[in-house]
Protein backbone atom coordinates (compact mmCIF):
# COMPACT_ATOMS: atom_id res chain seq x y z
CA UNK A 1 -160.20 41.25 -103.70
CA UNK A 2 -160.12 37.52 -103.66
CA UNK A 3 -163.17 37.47 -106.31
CA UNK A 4 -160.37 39.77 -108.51
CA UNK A 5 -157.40 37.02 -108.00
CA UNK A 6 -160.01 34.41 -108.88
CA UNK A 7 -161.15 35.81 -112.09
CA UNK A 8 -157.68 36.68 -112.71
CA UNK A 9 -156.54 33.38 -112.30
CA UNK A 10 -159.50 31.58 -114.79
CA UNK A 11 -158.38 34.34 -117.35
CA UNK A 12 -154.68 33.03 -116.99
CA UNK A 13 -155.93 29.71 -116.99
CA UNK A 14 -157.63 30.00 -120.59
CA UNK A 15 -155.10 31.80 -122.25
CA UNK A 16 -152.33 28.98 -121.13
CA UNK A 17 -155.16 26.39 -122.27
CA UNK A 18 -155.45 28.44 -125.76
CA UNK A 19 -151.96 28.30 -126.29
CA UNK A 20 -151.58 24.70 -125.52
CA UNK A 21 -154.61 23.98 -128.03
CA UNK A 22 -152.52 26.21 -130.56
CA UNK A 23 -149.63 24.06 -130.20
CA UNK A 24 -151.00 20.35 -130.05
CA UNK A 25 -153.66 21.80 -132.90
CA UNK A 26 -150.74 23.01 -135.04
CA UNK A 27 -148.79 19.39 -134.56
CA UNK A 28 -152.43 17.61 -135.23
CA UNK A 29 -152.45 20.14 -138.60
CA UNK A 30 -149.13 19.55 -139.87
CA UNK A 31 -149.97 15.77 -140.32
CA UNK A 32 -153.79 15.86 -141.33
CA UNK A 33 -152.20 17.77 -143.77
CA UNK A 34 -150.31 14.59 -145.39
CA UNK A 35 -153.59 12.51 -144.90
CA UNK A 36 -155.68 15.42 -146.88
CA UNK A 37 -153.26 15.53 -149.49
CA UNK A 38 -153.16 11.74 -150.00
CA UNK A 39 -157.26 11.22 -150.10
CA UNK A 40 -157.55 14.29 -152.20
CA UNK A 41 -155.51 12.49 -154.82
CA UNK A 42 -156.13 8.93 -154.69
CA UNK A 43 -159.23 8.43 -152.13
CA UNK A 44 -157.06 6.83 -149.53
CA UNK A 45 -156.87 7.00 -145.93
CA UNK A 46 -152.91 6.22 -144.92
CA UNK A 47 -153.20 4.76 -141.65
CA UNK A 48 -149.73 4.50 -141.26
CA UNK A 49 -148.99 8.12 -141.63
CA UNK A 50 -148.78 8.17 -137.74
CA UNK A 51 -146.19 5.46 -138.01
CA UNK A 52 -144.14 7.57 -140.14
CA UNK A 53 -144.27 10.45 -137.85
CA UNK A 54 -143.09 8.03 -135.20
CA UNK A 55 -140.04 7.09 -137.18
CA UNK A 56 -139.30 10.73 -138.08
CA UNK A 57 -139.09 11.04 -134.44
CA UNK A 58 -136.80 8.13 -133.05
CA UNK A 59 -134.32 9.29 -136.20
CA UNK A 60 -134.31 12.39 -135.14
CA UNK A 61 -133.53 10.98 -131.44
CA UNK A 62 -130.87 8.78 -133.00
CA UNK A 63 -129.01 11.59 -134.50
CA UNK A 64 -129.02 13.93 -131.64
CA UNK A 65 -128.20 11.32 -129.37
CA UNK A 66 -125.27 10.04 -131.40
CA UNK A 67 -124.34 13.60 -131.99
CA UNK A 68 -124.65 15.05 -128.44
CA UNK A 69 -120.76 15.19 -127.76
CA UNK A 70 -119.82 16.97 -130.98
CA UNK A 71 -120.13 20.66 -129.26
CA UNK A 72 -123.15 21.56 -132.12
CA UNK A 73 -125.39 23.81 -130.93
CA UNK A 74 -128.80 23.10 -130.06
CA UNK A 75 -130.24 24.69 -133.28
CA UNK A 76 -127.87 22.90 -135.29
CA UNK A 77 -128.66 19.46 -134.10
CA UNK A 78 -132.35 20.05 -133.83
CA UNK A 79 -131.77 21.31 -138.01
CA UNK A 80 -129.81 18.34 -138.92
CA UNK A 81 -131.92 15.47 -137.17
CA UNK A 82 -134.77 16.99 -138.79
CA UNK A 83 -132.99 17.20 -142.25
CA UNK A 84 -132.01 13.75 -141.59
CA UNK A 85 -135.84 12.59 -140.35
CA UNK A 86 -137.44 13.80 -143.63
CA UNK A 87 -134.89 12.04 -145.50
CA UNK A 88 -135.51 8.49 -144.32
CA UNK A 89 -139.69 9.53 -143.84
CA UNK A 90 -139.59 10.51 -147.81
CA UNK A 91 -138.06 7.61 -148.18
CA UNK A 92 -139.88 4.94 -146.73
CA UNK A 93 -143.36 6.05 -147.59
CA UNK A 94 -142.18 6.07 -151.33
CA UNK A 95 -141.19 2.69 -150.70
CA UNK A 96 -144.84 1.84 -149.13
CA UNK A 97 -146.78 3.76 -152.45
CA UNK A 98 -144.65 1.84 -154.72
CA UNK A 99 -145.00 -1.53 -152.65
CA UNK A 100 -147.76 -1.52 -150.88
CA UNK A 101 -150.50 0.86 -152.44
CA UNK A 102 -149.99 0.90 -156.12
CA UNK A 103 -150.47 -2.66 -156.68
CA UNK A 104 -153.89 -2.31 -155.24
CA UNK A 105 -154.73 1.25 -157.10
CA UNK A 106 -157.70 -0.38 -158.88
CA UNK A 107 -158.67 -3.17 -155.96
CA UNK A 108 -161.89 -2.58 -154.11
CA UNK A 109 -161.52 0.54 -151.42
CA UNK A 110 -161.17 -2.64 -148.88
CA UNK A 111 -157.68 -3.63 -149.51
CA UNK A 112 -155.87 -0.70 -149.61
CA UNK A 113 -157.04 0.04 -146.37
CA UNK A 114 -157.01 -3.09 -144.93
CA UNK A 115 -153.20 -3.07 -146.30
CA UNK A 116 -152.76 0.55 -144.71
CA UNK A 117 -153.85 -1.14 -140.99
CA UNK A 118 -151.23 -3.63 -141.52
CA UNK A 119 -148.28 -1.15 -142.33
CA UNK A 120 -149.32 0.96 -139.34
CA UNK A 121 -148.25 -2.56 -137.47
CA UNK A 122 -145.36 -3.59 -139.37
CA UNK A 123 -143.64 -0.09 -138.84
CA UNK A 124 -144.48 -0.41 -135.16
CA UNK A 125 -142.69 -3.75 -134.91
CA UNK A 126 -140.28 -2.66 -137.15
CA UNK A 127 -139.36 -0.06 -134.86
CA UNK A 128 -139.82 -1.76 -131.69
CA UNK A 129 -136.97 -4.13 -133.01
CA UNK A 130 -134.79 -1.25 -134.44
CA UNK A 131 -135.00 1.50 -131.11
CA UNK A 132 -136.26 -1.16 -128.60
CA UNK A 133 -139.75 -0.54 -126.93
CA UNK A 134 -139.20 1.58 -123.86
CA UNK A 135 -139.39 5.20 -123.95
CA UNK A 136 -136.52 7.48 -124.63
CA UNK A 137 -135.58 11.09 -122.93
CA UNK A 138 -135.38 13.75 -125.83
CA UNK A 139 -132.67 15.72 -125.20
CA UNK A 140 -133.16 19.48 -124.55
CA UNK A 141 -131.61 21.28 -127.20
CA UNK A 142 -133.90 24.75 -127.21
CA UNK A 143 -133.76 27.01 -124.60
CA UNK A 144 -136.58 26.18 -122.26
CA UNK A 145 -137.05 29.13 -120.50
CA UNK A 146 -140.61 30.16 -120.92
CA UNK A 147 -141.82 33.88 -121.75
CA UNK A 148 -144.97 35.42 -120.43
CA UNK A 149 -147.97 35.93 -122.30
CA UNK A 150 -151.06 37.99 -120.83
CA UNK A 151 -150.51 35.95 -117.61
CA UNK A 152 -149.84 32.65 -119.51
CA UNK A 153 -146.12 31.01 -120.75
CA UNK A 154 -144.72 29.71 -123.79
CA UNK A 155 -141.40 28.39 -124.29
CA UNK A 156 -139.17 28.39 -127.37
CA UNK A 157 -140.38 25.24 -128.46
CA UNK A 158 -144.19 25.89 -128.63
CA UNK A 159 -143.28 29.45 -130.41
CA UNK A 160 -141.57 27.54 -133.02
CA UNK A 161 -143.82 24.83 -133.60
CA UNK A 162 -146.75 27.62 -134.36
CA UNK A 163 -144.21 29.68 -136.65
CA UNK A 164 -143.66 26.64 -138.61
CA UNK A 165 -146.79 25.18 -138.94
CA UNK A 166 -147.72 28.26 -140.69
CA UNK A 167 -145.40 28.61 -142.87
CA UNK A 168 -145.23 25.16 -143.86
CA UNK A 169 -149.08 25.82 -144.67
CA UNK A 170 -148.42 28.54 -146.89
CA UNK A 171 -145.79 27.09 -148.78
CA UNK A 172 -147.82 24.11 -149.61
CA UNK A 173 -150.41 26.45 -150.84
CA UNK A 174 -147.68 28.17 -152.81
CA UNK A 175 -146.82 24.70 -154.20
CA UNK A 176 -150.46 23.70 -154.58
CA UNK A 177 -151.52 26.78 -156.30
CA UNK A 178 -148.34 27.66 -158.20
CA UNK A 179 -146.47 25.41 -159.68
CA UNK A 180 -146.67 22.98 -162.18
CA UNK A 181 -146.55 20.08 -159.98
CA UNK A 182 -149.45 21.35 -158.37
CA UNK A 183 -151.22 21.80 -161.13
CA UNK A 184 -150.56 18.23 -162.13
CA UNK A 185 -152.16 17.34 -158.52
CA UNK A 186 -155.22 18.83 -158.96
CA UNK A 187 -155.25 17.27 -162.35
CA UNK A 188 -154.53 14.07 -161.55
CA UNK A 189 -157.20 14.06 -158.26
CA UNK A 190 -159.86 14.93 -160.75
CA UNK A 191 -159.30 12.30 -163.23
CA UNK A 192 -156.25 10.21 -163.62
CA UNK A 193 -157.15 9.18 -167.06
CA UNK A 194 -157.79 12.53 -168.35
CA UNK A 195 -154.95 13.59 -166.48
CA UNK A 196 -152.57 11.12 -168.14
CA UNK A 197 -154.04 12.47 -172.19
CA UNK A 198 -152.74 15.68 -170.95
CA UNK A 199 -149.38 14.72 -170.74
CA UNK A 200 -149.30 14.42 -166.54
CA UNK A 201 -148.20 10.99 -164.99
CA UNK A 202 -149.85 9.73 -161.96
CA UNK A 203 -147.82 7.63 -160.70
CA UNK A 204 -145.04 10.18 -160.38
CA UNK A 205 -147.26 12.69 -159.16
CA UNK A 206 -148.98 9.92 -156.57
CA UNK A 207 -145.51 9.24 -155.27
CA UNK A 208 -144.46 12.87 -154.63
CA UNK A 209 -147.54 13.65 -152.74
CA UNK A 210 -146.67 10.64 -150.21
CA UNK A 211 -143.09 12.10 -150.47
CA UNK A 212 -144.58 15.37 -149.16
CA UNK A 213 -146.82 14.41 -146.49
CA UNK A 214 -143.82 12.11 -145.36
CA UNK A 215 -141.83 15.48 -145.17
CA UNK A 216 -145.14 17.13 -143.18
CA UNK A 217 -145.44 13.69 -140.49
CA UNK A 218 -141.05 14.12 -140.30
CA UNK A 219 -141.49 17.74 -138.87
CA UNK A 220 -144.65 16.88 -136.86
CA UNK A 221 -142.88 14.02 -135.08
CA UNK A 222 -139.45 15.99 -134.19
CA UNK A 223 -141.57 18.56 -133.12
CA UNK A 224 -144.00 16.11 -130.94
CA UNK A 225 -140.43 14.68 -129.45
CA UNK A 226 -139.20 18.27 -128.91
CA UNK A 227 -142.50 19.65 -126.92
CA UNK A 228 -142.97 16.60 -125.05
CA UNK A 229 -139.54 15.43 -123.93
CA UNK A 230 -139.72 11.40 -125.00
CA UNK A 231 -140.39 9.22 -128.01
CA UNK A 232 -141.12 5.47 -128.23
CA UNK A 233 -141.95 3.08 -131.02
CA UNK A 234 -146.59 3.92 -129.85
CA UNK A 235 -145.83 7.32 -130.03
CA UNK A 236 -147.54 7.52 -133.12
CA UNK A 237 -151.03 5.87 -132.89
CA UNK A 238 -152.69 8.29 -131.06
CA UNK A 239 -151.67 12.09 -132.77
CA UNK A 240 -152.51 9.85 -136.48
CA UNK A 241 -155.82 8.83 -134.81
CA UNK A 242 -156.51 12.10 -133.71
CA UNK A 243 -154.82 14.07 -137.25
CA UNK A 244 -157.11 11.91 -138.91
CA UNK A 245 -160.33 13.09 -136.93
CA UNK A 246 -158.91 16.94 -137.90
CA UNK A 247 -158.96 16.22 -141.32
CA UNK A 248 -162.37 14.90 -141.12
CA UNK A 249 -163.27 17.72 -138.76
CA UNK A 250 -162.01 20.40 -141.58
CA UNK A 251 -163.00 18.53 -144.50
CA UNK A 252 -160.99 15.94 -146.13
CA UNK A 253 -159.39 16.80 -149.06
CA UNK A 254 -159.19 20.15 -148.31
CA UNK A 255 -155.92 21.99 -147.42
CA UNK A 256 -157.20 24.87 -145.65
CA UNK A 257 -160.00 22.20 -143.43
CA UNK A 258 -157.22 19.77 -142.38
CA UNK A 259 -155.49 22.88 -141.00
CA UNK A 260 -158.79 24.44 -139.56
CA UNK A 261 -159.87 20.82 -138.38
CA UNK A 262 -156.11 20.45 -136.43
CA UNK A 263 -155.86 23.90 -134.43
CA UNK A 264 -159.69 23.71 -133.60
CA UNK A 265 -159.26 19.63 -132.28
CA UNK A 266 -156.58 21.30 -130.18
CA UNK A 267 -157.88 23.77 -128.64
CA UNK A 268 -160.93 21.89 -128.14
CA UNK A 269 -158.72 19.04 -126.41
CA UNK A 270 -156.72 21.57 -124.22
CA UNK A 271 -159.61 23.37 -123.14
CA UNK A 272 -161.25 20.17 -121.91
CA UNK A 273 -158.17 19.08 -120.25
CA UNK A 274 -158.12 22.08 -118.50
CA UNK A 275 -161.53 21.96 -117.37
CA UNK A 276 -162.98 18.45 -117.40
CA UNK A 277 -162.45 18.14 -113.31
CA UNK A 278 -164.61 21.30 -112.68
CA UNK A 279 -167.22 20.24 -115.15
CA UNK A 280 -167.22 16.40 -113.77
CA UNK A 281 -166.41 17.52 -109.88
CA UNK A 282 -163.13 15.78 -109.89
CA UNK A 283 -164.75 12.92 -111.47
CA UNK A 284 -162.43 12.66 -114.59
CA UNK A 285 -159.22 14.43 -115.17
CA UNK A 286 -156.96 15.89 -117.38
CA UNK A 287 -155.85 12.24 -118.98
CA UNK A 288 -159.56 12.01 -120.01
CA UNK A 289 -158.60 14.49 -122.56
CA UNK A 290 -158.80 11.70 -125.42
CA UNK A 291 -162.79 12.00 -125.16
CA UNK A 292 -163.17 14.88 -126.84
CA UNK A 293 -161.34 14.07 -129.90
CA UNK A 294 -163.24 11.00 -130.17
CA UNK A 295 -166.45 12.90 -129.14
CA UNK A 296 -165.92 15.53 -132.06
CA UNK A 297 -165.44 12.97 -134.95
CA UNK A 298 -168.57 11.27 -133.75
CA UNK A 299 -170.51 14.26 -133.67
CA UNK A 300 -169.12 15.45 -137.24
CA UNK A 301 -169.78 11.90 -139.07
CA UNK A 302 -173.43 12.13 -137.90
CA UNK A 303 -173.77 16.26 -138.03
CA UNK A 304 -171.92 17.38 -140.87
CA UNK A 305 -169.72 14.22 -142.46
CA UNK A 306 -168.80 16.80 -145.35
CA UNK A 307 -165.93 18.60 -142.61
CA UNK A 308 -166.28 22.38 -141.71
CA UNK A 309 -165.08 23.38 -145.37
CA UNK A 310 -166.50 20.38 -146.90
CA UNK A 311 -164.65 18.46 -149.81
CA UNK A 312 -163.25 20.24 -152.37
CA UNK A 313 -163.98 18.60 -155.78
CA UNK A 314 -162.67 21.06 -158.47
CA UNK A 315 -159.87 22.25 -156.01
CA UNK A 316 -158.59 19.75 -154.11
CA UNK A 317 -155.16 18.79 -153.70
């Protein structure tokens, strides 16, 4: 009987892990996402696409804060600080492709990158002025009581942030695939020149795909600050760091890999959260779980650098 409970108990314990991987691997998707979008077009790594997930979050803090006495209800507020969050995201990184990038479109690969490093630090101290450094409560505005799946929970939150990740994915396949705008992205990551004889113009079509994954880094970082209860000016670093090693995982440049590369990352992460003290003997624990990230980008740069997927060349976005 005891043997029974125990084997019960590891089965509950995976499936919890499994949904936890879902979730953090559908937040990880929704912004390797904007970084696959950006690189398929212009062969750029945005560093400081984690930065703008960050301030996607503390607006979306600022407005529910500001707004928690107004009776709203929690759907309402969590809708409108996430209308307002995409706003000022779309915003800004237009302002950073116009400013910051496109000056340096033709520059050795160097600059641009270099330049992308320093952003990622500017909108950190930016925001460390603006929302001061130390960490904020998110306020509760789902219900958070959890329901029971095969033995494991999940609460409002995490159901939504799976829904939506999936949807968003299929609409930006939609709008990839579909319309004329996407059309003039795949033209326009093939060959700007060519691109521009045909009657497409790059710049405009540059600046709505940073638009777009601004949008994709907005939702990511309400829904980070909804699951996890705080926000604070760092926040961002780490989930970029790690969106960035999905993308690479799935194969950058490709829609489908970045959103492979997330949910696999993690799961791979949760599982090894949940297990790392009974493969180490209490050795290393749970906050350890940063290794394997870091361990799977290693292991895909030397295996397999392509990603899962690999590039896309003729179909990229």
């Amino acid at each position: 009987m005891a043997g029974f409970l125990h084997g019960r108990e590891l089965v509950d314990t995976f499936i919890q892990q499994l949904i936890n991987g879902l979730v953090l691997g559908s937040m990880y998707a929704l912004v390797a996402l904007g970084y696959t979008m950006v690189y398929g077009i212009i062969n750029l790594i945005n560093f400081a696409h984690g930065e703008v997930l960050m301030i996607g979050a503390l607006v979306s803090w600022t407005v529910v804060t500001s707004m928690a006495s107004s009776g709203l209800p929690g759907w309402t507020l969590l809708a409108l600080s996430l209308l307002a969050a995409m706003l000022v995201c779309m915003a800004l990184n237009y302002l950073i492709e116009k400013l910051a990038y496109r000056p340096l479109r033709n520059a050795p690969r160097l600059a641009p990158l270099t330049t992308a490093m320093g952003m990622s630090l500017l909108l950190q101290t930016l925001a460390m002025i603006i929302w001061k450094p130390d960490y904020k409560p998110y306020p509760i505005l789902l219900p958070d009581e959890p329901y029971e799946v095969l033995g494991a929970t999940i609460s409002v939150v995490q159901i939504l942030i799976i829904g939506v990740t999936a949807v968003t994915l299929a609409g930006l396949m939609a709008l990839i695939h579909g319309t004329k705008l996407g059309r003039a992205m795949r033209a326009t990551a093939e060959s700007p020149r060519v691109a521009q004889l045909m009657g497409v113009q790059p710049d405009k079509v540059i600046s709505a795909t940073f638009v777009i994954g601004a949008a994709l880094a907005a939702l990511a970082g309400v829904m980070w600050a909804a699951n996890y209860g705080s926000v604070q000016h760092t926040m961002g670093f780490l989930p970029g760091l790690k969106a960035f090693t999905a993308a690479v995982f799935g194969g950058i440049g490709n829609l489908g890999g970045a959103m492979l590369g997330g949910v696999l990352l993690g799961i791979i992460e949760s599982m090894g959260a949940g297990y790392i003290g009974d493969l180490t003997g209490g050795i290393l624990g749970s906050n350890y779980q940063d290794i394997f990230a870091f361990a799977v980008l290693i292991l895909v740069l030397t295996l397999r650098p392509q990603g899962l997927l690999g590039e896309r060349v003729a179909d990229r976005a």
